[in-house]
Protein backbone atom coordinates (compact mmCIF):
# COMPACT_ATOMS: atom_id res chain seq x y z
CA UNK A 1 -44.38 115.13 178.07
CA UNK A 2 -47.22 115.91 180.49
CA UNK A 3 -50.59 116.66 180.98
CA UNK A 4 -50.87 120.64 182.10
CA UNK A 5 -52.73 121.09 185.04
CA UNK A 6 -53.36 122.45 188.41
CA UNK A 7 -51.82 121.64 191.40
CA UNK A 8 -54.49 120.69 194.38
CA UNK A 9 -53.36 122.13 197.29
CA UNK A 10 -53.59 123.83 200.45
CA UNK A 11 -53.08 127.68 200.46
CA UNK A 12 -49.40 129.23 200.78
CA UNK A 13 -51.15 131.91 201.06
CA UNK A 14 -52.90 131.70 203.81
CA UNK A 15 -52.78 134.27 206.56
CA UNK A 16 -51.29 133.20 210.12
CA UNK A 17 -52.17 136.47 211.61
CA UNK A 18 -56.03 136.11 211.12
CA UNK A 19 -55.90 132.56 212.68
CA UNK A 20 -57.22 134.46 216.22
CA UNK A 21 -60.15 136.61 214.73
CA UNK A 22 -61.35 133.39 212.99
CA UNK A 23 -61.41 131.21 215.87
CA UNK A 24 -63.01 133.95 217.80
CA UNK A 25 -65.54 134.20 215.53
CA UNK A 26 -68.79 131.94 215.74
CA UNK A 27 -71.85 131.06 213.75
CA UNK A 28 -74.66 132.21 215.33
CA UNK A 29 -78.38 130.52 214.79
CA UNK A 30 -78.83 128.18 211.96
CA UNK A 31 -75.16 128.59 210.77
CA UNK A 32 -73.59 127.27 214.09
CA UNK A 33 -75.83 124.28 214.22
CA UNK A 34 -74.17 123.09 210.54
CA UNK A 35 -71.08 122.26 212.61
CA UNK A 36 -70.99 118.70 213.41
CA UNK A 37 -69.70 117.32 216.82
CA UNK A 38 -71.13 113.91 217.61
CA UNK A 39 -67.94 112.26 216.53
CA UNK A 40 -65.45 114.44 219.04
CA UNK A 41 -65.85 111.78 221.93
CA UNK A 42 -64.27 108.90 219.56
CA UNK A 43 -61.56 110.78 218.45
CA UNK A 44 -57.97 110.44 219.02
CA UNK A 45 -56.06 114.16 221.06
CA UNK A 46 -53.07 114.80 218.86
CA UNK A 47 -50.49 116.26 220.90
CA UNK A 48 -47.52 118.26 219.47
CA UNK A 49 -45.36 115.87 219.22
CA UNK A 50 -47.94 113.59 217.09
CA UNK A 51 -48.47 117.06 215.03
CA UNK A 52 -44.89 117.14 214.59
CA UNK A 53 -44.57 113.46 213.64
CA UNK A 54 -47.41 113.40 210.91
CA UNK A 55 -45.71 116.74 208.87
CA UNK A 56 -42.53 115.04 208.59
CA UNK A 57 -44.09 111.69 207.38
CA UNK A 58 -46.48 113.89 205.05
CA UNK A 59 -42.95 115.62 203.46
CA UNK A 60 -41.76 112.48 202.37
CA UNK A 61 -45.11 111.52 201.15
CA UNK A 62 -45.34 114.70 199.51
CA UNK A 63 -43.30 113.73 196.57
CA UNK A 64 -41.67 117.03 196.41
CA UNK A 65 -45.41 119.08 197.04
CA UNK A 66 -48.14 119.37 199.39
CA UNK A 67 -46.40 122.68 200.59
CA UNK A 68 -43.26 123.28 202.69
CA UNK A 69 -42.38 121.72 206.06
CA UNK A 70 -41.98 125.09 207.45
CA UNK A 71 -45.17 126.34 206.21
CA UNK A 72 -47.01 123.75 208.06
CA UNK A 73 -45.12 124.04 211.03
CA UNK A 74 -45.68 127.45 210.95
CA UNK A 75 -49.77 126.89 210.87
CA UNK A 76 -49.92 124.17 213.27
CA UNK A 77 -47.54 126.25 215.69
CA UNK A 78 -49.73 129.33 215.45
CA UNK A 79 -52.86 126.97 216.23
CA UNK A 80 -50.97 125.38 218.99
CA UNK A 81 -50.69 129.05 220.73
CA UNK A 82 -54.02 129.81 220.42
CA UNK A 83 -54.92 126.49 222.46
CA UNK A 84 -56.78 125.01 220.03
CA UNK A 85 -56.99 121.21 219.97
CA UNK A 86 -56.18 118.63 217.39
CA UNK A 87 -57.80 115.14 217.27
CA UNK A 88 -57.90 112.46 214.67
CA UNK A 89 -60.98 110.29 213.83
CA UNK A 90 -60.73 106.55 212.30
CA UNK A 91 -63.01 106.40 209.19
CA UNK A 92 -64.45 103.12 210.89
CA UNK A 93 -66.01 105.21 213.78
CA UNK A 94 -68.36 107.48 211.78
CA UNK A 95 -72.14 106.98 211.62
CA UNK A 96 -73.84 105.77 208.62
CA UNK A 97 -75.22 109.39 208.35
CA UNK A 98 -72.41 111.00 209.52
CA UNK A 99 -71.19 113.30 207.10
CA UNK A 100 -67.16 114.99 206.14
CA UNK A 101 -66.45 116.74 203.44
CA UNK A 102 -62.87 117.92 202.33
CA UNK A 103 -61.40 121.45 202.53
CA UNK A 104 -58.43 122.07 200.38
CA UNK A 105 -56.99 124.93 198.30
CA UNK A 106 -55.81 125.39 194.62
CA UNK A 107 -52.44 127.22 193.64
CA UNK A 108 -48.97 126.47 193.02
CA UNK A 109 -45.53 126.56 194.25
CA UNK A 110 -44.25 129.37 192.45
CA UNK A 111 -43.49 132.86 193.46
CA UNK A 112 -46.09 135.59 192.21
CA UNK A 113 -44.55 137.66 189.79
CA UNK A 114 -44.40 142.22 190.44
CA UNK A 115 -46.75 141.95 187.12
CA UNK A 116 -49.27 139.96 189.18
CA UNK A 117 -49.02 141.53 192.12
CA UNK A 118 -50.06 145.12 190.41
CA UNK A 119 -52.67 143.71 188.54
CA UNK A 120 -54.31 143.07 191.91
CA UNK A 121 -53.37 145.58 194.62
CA UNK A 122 -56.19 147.43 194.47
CA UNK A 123 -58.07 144.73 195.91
CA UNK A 124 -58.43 144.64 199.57
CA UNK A 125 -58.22 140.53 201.18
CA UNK A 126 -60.99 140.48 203.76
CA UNK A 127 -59.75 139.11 207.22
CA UNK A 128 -60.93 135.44 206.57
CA UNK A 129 -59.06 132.50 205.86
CA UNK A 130 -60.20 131.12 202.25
CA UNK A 131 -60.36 127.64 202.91
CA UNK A 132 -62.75 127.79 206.29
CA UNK A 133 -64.81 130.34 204.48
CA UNK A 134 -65.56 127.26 201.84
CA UNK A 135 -66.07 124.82 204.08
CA UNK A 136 -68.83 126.53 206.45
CA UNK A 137 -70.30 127.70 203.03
CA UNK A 138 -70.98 124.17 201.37
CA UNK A 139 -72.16 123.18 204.89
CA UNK A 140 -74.50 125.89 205.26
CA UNK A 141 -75.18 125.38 201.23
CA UNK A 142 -76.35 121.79 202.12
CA UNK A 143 -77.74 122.42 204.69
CA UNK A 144 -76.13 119.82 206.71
CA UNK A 145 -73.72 119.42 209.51
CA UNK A 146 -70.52 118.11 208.61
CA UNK A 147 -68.30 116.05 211.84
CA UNK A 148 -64.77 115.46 210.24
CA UNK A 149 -62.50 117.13 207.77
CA UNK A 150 -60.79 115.31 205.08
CA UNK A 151 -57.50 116.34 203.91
CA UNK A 152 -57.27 116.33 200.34
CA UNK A 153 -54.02 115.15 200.02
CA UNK A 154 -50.81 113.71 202.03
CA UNK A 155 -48.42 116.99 202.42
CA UNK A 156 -46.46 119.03 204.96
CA UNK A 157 -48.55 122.20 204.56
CA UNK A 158 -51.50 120.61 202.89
CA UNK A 159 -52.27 118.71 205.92
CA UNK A 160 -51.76 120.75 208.53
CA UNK A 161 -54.16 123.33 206.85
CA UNK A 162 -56.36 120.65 207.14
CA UNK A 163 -55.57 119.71 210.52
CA UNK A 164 -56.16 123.31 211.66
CA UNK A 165 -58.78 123.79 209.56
CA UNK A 166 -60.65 121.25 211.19
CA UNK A 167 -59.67 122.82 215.37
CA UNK A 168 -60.69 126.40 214.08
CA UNK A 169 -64.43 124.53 213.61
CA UNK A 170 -63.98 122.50 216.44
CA UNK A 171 -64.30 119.13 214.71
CA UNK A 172 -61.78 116.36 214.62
CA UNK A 173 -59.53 115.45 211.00
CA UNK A 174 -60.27 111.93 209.36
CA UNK A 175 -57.80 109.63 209.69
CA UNK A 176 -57.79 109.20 205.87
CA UNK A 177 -57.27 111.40 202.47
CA UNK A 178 -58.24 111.30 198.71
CA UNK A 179 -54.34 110.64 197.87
CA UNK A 180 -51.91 108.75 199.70
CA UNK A 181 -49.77 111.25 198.60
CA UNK A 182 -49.94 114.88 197.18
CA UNK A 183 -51.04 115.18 193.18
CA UNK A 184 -50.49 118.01 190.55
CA UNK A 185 -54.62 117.25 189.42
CA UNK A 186 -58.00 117.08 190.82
CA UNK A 187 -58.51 114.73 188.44
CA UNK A 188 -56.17 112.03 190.77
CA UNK A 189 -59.02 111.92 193.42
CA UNK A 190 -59.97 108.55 195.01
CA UNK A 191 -63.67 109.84 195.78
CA UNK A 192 -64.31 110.41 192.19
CA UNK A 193 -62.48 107.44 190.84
CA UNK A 194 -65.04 105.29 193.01
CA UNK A 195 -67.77 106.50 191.21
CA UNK A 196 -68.67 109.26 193.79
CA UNK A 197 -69.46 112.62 193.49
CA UNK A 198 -67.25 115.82 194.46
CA UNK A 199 -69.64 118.10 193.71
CA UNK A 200 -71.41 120.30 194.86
CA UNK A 201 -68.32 122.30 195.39
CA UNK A 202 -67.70 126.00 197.44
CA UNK A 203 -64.87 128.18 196.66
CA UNK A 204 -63.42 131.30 197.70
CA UNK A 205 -60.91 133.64 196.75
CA UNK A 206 -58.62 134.88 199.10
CA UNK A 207 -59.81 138.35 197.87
CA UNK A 208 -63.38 137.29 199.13
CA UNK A 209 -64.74 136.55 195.94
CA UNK A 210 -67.50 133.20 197.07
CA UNK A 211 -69.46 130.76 194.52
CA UNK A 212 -71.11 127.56 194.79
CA UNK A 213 -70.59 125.19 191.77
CA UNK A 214 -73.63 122.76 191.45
CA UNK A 215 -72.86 120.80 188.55
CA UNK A 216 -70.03 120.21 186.01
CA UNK A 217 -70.27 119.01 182.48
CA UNK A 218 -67.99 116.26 182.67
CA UNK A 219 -65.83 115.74 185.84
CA UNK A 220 -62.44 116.96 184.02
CA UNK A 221 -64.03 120.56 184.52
CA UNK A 222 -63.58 120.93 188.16
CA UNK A 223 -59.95 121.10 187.25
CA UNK A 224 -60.33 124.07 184.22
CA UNK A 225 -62.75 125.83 186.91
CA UNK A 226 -60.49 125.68 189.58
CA UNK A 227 -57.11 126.38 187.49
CA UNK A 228 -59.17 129.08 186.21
CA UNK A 229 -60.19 130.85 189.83
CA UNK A 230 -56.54 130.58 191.32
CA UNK A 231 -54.83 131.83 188.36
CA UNK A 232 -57.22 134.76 189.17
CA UNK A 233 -56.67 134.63 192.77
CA UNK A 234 -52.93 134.90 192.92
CA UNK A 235 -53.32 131.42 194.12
CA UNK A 236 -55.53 132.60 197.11
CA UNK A 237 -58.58 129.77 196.33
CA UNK A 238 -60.28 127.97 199.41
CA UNK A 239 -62.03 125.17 197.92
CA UNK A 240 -64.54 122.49 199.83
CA UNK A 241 -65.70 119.35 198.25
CA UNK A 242 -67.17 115.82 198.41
CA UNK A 243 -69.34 115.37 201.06
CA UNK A 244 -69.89 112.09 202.06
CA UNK A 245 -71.87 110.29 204.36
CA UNK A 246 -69.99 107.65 206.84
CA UNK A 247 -71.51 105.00 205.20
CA UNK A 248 -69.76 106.37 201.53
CA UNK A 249 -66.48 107.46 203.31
CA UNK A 250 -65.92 104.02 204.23
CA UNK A 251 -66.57 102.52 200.53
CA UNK A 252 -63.44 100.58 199.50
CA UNK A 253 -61.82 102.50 197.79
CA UNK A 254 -63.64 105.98 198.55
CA UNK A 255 -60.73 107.26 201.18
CA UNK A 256 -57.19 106.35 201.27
CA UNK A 257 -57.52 105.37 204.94
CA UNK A 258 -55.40 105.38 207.34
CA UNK A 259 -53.07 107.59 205.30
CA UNK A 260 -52.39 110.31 208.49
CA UNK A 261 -51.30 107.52 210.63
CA UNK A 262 -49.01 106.17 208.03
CA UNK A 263 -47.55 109.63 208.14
CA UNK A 264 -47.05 109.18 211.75
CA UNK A 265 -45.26 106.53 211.63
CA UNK A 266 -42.94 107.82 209.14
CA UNK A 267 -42.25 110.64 211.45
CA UNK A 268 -42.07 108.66 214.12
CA UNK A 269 -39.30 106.45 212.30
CA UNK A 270 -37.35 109.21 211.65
CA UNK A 271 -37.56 111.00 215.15
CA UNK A 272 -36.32 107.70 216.50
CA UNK A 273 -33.11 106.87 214.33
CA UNK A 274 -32.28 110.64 215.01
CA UNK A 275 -32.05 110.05 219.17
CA UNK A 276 -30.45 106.77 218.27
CA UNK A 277 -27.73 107.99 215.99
CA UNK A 278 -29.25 106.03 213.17
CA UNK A 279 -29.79 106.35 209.58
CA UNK A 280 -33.37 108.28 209.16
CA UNK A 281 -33.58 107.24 205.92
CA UNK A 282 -33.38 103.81 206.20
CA UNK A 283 -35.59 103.69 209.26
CA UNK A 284 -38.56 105.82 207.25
CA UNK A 285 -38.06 103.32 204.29
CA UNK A 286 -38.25 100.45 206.98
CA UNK A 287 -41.27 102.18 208.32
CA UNK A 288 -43.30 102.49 204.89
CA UNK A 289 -42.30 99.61 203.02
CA UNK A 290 -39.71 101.88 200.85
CA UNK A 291 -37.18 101.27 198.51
CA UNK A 292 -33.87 103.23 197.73
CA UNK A 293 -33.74 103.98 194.20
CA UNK A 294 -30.60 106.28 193.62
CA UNK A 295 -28.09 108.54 195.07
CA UNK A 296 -25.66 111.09 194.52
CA UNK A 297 -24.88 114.97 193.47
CA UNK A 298 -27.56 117.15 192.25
CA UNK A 299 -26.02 118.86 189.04
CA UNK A 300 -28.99 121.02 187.85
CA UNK A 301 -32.44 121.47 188.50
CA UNK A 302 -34.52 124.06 186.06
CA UNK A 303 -38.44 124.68 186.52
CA UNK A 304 -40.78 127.08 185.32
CA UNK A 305 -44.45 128.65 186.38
CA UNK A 306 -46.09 127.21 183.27
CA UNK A 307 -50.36 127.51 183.71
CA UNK A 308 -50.32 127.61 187.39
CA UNK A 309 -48.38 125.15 188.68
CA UNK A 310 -44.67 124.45 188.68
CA UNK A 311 -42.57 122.55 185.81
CA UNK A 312 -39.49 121.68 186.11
CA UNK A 313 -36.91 118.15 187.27
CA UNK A 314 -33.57 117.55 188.96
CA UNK A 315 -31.03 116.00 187.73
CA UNK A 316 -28.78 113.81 189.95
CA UNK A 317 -25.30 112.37 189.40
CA UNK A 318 -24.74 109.14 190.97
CA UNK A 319 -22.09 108.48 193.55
CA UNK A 320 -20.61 105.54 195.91
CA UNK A 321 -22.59 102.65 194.20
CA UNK A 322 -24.40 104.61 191.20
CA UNK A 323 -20.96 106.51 190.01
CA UNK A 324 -21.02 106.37 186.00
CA UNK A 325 -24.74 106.68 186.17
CA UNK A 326 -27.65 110.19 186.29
CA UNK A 327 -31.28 110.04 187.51
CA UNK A 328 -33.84 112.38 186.45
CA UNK A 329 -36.97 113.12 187.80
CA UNK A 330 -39.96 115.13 186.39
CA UNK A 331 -42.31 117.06 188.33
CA UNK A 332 -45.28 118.93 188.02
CA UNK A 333 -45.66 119.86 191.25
CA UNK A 334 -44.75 116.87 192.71
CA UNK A 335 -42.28 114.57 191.42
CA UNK A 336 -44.25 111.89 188.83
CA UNK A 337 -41.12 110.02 187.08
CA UNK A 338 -37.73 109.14 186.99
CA UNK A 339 -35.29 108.09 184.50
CA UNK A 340 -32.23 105.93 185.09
CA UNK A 341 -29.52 107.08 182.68
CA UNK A 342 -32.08 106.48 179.62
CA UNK A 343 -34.05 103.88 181.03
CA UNK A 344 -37.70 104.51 182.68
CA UNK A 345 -37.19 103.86 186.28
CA UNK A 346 -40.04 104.74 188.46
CA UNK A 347 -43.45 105.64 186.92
CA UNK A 348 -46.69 107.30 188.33
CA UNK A 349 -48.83 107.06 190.19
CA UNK A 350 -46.34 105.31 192.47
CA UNK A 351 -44.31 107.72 194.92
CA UNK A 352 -40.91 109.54 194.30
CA UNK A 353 -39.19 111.46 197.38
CA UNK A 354 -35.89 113.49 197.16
CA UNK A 355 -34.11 113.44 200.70
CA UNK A 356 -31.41 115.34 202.11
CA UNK A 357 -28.45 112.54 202.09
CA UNK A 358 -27.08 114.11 205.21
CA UNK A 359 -29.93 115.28 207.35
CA UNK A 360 -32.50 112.83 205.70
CA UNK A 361 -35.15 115.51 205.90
CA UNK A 362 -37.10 115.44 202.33
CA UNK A 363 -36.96 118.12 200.21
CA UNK A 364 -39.49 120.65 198.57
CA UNK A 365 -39.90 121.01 194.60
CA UNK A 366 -37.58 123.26 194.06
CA UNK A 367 -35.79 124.22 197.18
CA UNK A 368 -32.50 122.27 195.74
CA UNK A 369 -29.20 123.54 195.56
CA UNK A 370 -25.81 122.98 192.88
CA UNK A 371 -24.12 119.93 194.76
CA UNK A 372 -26.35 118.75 197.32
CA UNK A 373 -26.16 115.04 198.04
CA UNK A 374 -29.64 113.57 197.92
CA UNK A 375 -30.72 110.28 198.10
CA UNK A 376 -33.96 109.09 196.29
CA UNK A 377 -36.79 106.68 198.10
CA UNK A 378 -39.55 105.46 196.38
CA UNK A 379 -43.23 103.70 197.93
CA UNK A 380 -45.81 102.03 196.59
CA UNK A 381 -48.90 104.07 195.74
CA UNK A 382 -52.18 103.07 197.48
CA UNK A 383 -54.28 100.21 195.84
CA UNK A 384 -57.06 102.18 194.42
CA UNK A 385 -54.64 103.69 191.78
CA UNK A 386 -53.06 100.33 190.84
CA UNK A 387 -57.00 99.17 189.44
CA UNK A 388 -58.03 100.10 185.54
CA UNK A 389 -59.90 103.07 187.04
CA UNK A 390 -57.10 104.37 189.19
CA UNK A 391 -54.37 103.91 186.18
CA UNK A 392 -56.58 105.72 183.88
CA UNK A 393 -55.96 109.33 185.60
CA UNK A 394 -52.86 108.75 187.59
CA UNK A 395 -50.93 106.15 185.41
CA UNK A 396 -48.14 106.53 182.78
CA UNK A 397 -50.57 107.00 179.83
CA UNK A 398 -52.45 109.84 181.29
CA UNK A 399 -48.91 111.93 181.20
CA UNK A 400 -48.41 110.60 178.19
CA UNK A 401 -45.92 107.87 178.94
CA UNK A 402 -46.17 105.09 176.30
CA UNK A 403 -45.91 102.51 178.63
CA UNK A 404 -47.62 99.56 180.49
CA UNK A 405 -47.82 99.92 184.24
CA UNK A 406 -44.80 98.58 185.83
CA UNK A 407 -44.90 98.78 189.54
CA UNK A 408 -42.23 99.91 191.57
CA UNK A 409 -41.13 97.41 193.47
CA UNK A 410 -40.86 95.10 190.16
CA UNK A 411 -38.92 97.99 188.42
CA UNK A 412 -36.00 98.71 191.17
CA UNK A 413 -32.76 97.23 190.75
């Protein structure tokens, strides 16, 4: 029923404990001087609470991926301790020549397996973190100084690696992502569905293993390269890509701007209706132009590690309102589609979030359990994937739907 892929994402696997030797660690001579900082002065000081704020509005952007909440609060927490210091940067404040570039990794969601883990222990994991590695190697690759980070997608863990990717090099994160949302491919990129180019890309493994790819044959081959490394890395792959210049970053359509303060808001929506005594779900829907699409009982919920990324859906059975009727949602990674008893309900590339009915926190692909009340939202996806180009890798026919585009606030009853 879907396209088998990779899931772009920030490490799991990451490790906290290294965080201090890496920010103690500088480049020295030419290295250090590929580490932009002209743009620090015009950037915005996130303070905790904004840290906190943007991870919950990235979990229900998520769609189920980008990571746990806990993971990311766990990263940003560590950072926080070690005094470094977060700052955000509005795409519309970088210099024509200014350049980002993004810094993401490649895995999955699902738990390495004893057979995996022998296959590998002989290898020893330097005392780097993956994804920093990459990004001060395609600097220092092109030569060129980069200013910003771009997260790669919207997610709890996802971006807050990015986020503290960006303090351990002392430059502030863009205020925008390649997404709107987290995506199972690399394919569902906004940078290369503009017309712009990703590569050249660095990698490396979290056992240490570097490369630098120049070129691809066609631009689905990022995604078999990449599958290919983390399946091979135990899902340990630190990947930087797309470096753009200011005046590319703020193409229409290059960035899904403003994305990290839409997050914010979210969060901030939610933080609110909590001290109030109000519902958090209908303030975050409020917040980000959501609809409610279904609620009730979750009855089952099987996945699998299929090609390294997780498979699987939930099935709901409807209460109050939607008694006599079942949702289903399918994932691959993150959740992509829905069914309404037999009907089609909610297609991609528009977004699908699971939340907690009680606590209205969302939930993680597959961290459900037999019984839990849930309550579906739903939000539009960003314009660039509602164009020809942006349907042809994110919409229904591209997983193999046979279906016309129906948008989701023309679908919900």
């Amino acid at each position: 029923m879907t396209r088998i892929a990779s899931r772009r994402r920030f490490l799991s696997g990451a490790v906290l404990g290294t965080v201090a030797a890496l920010t103690s660690s500088r480049l020295s001579g030419a290295s250090e001087a590929l580490i932009g900082t002209s743009s620090s002065t015009r950037a915005r000081i996130l303070n905790g609470q904004a840290l906190e704020d943007i991870l919950v509005g990235c979990a229900y952007l998520g769609c189920g991926g980008g990571g746990s909440l806990a993971e990311g609060r766990a990263e940003l927490a560590q950072a926080i301790k070690e005094g470094l210091v977060f700052s955000l940067l509005s795409a519309a404040d970088l210099g024509d020549d200014e350049w980002v570039a993004s810094p993401y990794g490649v895995g999955s969601n699902a738990p390495v397996t004893e057979e995996e883990k022998q296959k590998y222990a002989g290898l020893v994991k330097p005392k780097t973190d993956p994804v920093e590695a990459s990004f001060r190697l395609l600097s220092q690759h092109l030569q060129r100084p980069f200013v910003a980070a771009v997260p790669g997608e919207l997610g709890p863990w996802s971006t807050a690696a990015a986020l503290a990717t960006a303090a351990r090099l002392g430059i502030p994160t863009l205020d925008a992502d390649r997404v709107g949302r987290a995506t199972p491919e690399a394919t569902q990129d906004s940078v290369s569905t503009a017309g712009l180019a990703t590569v050249p890309l660095a990698a490396v493994t979290g056992f240490g293993d570097s490369l630098v790819l120049e070129t691809v044959a066609a631009g689905s081959r990022v995604e078999d390269i990449l599958r290919a490394l983390s399946v091979a890395s135990l899902g340990e792959l630190g990947v930087t890509d797309a470096a753009l210049s200011g005046r590319d970053a703020r193409r229409a359509g290059a960035l899904v701007v403003g994305s990290l303060s839409l997050a914010e808001r979210l969060g901030i929506a939610n933080r609110r209706a909590r001290a109030d005594g109000a519902s958090r779900i209908a303030a975050v829907l409020a917040a980000g132009n959501g609809v409610r699409l279904f609620e009730g009982e979750v009855i089952e919920f099987p996945w699998k590690d299929e090609a390294g990324f997780l498979n699987g859906e939930v099935v709901i059975q409807g209460r109050e309102g939607y008694r006599g009727s079942r949702y289903r949602i399918h994932y691959l990674n993150e959740n992509l589609m829905a069914w309404r008893d037999q009907e089609l309900d909610v297609m991609p590339p528009d977004l699908i979030s699971v939340v907690d009915f009680t606590t209205g926190s969302a939930i993680a692909n597959p961290e459900f359990t037999a019984g839990q009340r849930v309550t579906v939202i739903g939000f539009q996806a960003p314009p660039i994937w509602r164009t020809p180009a942006g349907l042809a890798v994110f919409g229904p026919a591209h997983f193999d739907l046979d279906t016309t585009y129906v948008p989701i606030e023309k679908r919900t009853r």
